[in-house]
C-alpha atoms as a PDB file:
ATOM      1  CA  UNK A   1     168.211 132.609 152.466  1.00  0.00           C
ATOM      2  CA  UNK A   2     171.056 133.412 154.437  1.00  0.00           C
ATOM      3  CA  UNK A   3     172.829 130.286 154.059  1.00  0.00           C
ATOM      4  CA  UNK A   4     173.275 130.273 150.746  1.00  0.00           C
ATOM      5  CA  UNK A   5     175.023 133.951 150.772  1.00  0.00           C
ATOM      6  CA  UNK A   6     177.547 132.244 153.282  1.00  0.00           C
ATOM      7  CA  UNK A   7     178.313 129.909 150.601  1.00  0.00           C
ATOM      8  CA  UNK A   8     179.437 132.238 147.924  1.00  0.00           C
ATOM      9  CA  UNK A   9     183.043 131.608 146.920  1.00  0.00           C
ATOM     10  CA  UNK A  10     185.435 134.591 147.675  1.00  0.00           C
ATOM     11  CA  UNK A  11     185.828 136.995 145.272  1.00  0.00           C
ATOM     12  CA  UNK A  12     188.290 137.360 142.575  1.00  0.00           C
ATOM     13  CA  UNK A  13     191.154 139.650 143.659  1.00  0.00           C
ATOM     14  CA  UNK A  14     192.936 141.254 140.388  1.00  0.00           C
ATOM     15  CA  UNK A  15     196.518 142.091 140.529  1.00  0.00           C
ATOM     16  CA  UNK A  16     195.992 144.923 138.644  1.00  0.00           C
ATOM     17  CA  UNK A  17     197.364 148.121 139.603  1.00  0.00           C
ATOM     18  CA  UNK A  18     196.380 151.258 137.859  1.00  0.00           C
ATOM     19  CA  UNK A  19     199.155 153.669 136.631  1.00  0.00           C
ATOM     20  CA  UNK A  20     200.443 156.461 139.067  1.00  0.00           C
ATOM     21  CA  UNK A  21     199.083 158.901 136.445  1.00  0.00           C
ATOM     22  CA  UNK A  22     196.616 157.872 134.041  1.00  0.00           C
ATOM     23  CA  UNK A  23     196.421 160.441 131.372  1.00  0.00           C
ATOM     24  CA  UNK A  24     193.399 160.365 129.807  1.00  0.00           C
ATOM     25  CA  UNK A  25     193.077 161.988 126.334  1.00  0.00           C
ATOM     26  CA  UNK A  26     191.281 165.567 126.558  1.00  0.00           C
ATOM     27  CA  UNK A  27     189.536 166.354 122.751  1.00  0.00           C
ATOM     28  CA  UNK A  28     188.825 170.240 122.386  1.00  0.00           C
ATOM     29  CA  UNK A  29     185.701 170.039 120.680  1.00  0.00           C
ATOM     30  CA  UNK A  30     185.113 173.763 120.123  1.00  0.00           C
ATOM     31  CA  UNK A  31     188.090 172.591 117.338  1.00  0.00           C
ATOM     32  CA  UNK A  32     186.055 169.590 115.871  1.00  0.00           C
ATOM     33  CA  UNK A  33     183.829 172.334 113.596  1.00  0.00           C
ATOM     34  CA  UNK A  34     186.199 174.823 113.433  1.00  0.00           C
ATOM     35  CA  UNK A  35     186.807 176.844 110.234  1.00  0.00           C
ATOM     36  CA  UNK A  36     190.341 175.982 110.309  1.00  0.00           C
ATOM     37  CA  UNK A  37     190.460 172.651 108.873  1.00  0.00           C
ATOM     38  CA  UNK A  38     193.945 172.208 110.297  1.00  0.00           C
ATOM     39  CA  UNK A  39     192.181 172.596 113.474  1.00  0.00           C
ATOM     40  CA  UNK A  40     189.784 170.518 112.496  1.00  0.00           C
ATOM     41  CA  UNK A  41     191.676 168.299 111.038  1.00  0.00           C
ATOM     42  CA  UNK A  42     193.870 167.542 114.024  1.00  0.00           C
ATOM     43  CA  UNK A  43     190.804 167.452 116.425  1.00  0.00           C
ATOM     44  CA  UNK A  44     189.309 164.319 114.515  1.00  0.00           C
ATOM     45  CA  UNK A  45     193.031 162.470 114.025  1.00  0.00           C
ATOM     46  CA  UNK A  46     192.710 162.731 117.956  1.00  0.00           C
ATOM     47  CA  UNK A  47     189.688 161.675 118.569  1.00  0.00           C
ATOM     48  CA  UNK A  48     190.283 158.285 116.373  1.00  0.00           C
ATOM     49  CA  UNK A  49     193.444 157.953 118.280  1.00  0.00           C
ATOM     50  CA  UNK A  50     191.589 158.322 121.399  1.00  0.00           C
ATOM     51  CA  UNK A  51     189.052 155.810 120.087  1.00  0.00           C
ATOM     52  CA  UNK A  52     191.437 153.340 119.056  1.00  0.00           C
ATOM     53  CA  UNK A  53     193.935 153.247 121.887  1.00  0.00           C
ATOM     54  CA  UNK A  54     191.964 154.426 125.028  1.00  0.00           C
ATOM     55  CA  UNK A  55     188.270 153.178 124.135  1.00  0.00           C
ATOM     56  CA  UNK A  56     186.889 156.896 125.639  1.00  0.00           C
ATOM     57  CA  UNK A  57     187.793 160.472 125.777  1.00  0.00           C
ATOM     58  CA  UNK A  58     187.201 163.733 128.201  1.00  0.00           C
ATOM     59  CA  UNK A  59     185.924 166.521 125.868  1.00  0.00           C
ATOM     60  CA  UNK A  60     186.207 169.964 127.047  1.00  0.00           C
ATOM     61  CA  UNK A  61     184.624 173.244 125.061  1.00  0.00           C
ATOM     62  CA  UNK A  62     181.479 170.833 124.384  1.00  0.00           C
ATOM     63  CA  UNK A  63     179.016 173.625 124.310  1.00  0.00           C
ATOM     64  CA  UNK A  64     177.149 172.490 127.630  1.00  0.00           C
ATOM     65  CA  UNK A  65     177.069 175.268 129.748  1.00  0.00           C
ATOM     66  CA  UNK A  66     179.052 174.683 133.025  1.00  0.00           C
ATOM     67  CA  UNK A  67     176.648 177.055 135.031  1.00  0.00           C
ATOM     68  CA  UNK A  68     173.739 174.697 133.339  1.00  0.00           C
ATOM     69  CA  UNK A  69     175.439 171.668 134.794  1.00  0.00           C
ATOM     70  CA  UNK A  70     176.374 172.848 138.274  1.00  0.00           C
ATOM     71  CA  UNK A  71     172.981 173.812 138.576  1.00  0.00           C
ATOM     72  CA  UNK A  72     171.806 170.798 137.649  1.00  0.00           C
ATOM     73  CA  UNK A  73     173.925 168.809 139.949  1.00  0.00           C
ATOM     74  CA  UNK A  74     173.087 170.803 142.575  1.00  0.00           C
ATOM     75  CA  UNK A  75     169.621 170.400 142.461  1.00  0.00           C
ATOM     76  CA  UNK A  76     169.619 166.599 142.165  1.00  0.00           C
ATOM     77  CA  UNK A  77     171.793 166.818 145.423  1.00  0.00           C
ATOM     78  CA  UNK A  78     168.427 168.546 147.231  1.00  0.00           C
ATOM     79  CA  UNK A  79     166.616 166.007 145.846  1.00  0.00           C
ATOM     80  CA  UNK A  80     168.302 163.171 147.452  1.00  0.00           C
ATOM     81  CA  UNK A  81     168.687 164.810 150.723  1.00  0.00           C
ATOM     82  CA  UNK A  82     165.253 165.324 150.716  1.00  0.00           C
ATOM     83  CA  UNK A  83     162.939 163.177 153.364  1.00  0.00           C
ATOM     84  CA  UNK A  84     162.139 159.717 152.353  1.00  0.00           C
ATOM     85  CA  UNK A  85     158.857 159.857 151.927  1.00  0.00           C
ATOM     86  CA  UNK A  86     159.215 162.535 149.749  1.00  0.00           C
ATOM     87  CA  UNK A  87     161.396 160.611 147.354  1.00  0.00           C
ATOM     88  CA  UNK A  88     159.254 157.359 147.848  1.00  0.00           C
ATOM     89  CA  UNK A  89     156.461 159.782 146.154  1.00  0.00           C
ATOM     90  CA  UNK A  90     158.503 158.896 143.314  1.00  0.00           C
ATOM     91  CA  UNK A  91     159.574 155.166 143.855  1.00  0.00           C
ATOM     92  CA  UNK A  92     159.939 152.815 141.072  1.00  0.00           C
ATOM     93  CA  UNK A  93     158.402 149.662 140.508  1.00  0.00           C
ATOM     94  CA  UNK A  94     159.138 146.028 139.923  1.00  0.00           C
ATOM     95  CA  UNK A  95     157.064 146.917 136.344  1.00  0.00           C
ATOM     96  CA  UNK A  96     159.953 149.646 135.349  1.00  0.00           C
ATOM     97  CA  UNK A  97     163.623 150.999 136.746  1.00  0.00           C
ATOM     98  CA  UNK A  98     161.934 154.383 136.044  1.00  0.00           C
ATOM     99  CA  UNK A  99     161.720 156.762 139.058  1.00  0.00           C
ATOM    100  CA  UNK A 100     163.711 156.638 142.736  1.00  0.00           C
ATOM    101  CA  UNK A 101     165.494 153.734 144.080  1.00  0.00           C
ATOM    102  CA  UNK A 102     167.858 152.341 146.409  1.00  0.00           C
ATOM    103  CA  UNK A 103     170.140 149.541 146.178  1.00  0.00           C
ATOM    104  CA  UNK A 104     172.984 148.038 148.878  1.00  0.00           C
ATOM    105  CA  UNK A 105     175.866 146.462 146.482  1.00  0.00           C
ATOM    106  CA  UNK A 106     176.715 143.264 148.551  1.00  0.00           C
ATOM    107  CA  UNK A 107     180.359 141.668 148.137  1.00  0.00           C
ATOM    108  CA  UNK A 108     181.143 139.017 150.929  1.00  0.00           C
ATOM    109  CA  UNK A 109     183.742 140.848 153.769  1.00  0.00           C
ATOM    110  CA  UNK A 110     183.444 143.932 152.102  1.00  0.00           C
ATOM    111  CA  UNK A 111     181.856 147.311 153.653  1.00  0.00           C
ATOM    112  CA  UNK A 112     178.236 147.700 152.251  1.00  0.00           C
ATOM    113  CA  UNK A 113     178.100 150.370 149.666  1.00  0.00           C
ATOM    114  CA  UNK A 114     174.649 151.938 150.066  1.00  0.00           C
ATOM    115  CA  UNK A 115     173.460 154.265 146.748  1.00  0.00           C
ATOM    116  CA  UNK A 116     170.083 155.958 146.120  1.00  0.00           C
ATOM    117  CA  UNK A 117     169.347 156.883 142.881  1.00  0.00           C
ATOM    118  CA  UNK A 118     166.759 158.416 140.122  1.00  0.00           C
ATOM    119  CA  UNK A 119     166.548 156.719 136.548  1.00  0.00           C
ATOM    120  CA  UNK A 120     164.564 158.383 133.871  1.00  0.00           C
ATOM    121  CA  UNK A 121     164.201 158.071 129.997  1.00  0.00           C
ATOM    122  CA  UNK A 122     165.174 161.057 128.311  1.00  0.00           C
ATOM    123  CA  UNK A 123     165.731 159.384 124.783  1.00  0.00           C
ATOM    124  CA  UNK A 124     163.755 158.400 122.907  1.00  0.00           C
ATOM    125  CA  UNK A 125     161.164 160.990 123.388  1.00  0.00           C
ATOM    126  CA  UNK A 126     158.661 157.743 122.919  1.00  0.00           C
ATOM    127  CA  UNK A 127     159.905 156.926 126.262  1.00  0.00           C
ATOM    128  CA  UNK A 128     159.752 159.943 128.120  1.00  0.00           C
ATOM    129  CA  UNK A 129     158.155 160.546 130.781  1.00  0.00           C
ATOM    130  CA  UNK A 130     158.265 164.201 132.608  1.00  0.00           C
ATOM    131  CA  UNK A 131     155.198 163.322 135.105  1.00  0.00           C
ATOM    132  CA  UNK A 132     157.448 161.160 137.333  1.00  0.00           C
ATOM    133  CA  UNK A 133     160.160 163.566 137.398  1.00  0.00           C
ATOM    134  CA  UNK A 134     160.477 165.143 140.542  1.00  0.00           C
ATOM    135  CA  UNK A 135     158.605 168.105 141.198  1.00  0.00           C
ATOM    136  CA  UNK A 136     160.554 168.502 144.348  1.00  0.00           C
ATOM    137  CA  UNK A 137     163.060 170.963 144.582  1.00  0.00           C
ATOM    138  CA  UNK A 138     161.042 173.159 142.205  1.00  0.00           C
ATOM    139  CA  UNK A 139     163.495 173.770 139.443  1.00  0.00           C
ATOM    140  CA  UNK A 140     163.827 169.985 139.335  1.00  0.00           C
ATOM    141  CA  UNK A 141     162.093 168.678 136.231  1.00  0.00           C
ATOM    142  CA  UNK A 142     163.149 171.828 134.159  1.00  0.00           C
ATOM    143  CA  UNK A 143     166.380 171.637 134.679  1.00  0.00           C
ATOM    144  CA  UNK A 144     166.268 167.923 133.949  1.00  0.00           C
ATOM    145  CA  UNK A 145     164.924 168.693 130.555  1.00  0.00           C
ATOM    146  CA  UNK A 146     167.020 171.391 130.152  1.00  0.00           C
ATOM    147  CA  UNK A 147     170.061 169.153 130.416  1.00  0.00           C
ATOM    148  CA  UNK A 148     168.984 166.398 128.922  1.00  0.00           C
ATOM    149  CA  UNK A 149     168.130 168.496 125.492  1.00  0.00           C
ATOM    150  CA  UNK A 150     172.062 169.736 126.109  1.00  0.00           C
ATOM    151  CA  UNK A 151     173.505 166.825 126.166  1.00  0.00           C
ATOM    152  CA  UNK A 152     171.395 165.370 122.995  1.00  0.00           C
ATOM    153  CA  UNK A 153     172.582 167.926 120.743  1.00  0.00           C
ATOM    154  CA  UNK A 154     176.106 166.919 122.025  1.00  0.00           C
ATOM    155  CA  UNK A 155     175.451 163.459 121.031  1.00  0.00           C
ATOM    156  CA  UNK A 156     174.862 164.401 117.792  1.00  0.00           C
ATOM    157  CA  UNK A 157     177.531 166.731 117.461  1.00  0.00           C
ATOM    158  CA  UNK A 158     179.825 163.263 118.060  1.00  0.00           C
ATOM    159  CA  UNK A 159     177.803 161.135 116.252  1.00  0.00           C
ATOM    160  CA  UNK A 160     178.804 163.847 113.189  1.00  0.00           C
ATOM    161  CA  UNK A 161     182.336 163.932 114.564  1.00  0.00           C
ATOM    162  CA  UNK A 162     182.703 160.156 114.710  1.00  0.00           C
ATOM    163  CA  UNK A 163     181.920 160.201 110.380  1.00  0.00           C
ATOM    164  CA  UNK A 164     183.419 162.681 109.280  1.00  0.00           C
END
């Protein structure tokens, strides 16, 4: 096995060098369903310029709550420091991506970058699956759905933003 990783050619090395200061467009979405349809008006022209020349946008005022969302990182930090058997409890399986994992990212003379991480379905509901969510920390799965119903109605909110 490990002669054919010593035959993989080098990688491709890209010239490309990213701007000092990339500055990424910033939409104000508490504007996108504003009363003021100047507001408004000028929050949608952005977000199809944004669309059209960047491919992606940050959006700030989006309604999530920041407490909701430090909280929420925070706890999925405990989780991952936790012991590994107790995230094992919650391995996933050849049979689904669903649940705790590890994977090494391999690149020929390149340090190994090691990353542990959780992968649930949230959407569709058909797919979800709250019994493999961690129980550990306690706040865990809540928060999880919590979140995860947060950040649905913000899809939707630019789902209606990208037609109108």
């Amino acid at each position: 096995m490990m002669s054919c990783l010593q035959s993989w050619p080098e990688p491709v090395k890209n010239d490309f060098s990213p701007p000092q200061e990339a500055n990424i467009p910033v939409i104000d979405f508490q504007n996108v369903f504003s009363d003021d349809q100047r507001l408004r008006d000028e929050a949608l022209r952005n977000i199809h310029s944004a669309c059209q020349e960047w491919g992606f946008f940050q959006v700030v005022n989006h309604g999530v709550s920041h407490e909701l969302m430090k909280r929420t990182s925070e706890v999925w930090r405990e989780f991952f420091k936790l012991p590994i058997e107790v995230k094992q409890e919650y391995a996933n399986t050849p049979a689904t991506y669903e649940g705790y994992g590890s994977r090494l990212g391999v690149e020929k003379g390149a340090i190994l970058d090691w990353s542990d991480y959780f992968f649930l379905n949230y959407m569709p509901e058909s797919l979800r699956n709250p019994n493999i969510w961690p129980a550990t920390p306690a706040s865990c799965r809540e928060l999880v759905a919590e979140y995860g119903h947060e950040v649905c109605k913000l899809g939707g909110k630019l789902m209606k933003a990208f037609f109108d």
